[in-house]
Protein backbone atom coordinates (compact mmCIF):
# COMPACT_ATOMS: atom_id res chain seq x y z
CA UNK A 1 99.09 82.21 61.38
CA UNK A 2 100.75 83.47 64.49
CA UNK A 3 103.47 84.39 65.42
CA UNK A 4 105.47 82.75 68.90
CA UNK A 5 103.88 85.54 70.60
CA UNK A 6 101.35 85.41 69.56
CA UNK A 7 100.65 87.87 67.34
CA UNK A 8 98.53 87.42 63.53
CA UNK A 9 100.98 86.92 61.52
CA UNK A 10 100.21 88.57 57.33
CA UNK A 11 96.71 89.58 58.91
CA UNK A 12 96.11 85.73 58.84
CA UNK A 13 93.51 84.10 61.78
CA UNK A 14 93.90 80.63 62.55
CA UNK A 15 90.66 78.55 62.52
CA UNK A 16 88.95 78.70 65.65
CA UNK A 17 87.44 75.30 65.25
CA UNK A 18 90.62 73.78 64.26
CA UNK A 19 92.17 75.05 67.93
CA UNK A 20 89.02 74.04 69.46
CA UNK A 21 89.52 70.48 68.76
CA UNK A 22 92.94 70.75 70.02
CA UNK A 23 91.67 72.47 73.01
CA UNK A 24 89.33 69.70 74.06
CA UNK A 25 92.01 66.55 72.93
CA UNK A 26 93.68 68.38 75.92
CA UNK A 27 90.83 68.32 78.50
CA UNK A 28 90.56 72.32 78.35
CA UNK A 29 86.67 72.03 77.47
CA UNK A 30 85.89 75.44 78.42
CA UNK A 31 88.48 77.15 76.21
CA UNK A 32 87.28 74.39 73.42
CA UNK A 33 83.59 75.37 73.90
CA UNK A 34 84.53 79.31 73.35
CA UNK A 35 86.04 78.85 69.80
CA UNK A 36 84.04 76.19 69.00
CA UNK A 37 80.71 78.12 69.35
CA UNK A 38 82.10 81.30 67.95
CA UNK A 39 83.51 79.59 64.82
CA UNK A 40 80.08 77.91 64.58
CA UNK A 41 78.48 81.39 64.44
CA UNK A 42 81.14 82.72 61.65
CA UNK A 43 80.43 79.81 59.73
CA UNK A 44 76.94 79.37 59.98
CA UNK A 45 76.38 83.63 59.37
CA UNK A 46 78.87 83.44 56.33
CA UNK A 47 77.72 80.27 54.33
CA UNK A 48 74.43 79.67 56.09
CA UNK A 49 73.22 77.22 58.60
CA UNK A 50 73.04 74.35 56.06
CA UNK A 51 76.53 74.23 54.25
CA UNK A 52 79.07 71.88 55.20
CA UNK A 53 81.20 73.38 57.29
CA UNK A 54 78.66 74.70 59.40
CA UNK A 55 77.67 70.93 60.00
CA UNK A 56 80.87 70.40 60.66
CA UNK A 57 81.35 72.82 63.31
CA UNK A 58 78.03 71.24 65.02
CA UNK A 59 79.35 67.67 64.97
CA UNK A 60 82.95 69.24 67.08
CA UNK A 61 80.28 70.70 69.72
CA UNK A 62 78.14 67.56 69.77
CA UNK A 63 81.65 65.58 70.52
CA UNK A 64 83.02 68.17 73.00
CA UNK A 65 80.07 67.92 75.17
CA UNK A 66 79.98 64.45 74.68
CA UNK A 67 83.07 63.72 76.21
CA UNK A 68 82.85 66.70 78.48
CA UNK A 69 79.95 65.15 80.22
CA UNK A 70 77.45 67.68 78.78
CA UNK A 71 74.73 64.96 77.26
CA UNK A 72 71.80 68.43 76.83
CA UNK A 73 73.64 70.60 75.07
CA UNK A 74 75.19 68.12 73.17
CA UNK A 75 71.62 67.20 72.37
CA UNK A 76 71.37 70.82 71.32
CA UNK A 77 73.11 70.34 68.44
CA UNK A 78 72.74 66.37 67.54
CA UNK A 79 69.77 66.89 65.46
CA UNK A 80 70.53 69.82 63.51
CA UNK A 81 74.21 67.98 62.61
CA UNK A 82 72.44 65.05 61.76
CA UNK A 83 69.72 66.46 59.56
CA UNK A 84 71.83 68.05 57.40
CA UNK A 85 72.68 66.44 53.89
């Protein structure tokens, strides 16, 4: 959590993909793409490339760049989202 400046608030982190939806619901794609990718790579390197949330975190990139007008990378990560169980 933060506080209103900003600051962690009991050593807490808010979820990066959770901000990078809200990010890209407001058009800032670039900002979106950032904490998107990097909570991809938490995700993926803590609970592996397969679990759930990892998934998840692919299927937020694949509809950022979607709407973003980014059809290849979105490709990029389309098949690995969809493969997964």
């Amino acid at each position: 959590m933060l506080s209103p400046a900003g600051r962690r608030v009991n050593g807490s982190r808010p979820p990066t993909g959770t901000l990078g939806s809200g990010l890209a619901k407001r058009g800032r794609f670039a900002e979106a793409e950032a904490l998107l990718l990097r909570s991809l790579e938490r995700l993926a390197g803590s609970m592996g490339e397969d679990h759930e949330r990892a998934v998840e975190a692919r299927r937020k990139l694949v509809a950022l760049y979607e709407v973003w007008g980014k059809p290849s990378k979105a490709d990029r990560f389309r098949a690995r989202a969809a493969a997964a169980p």
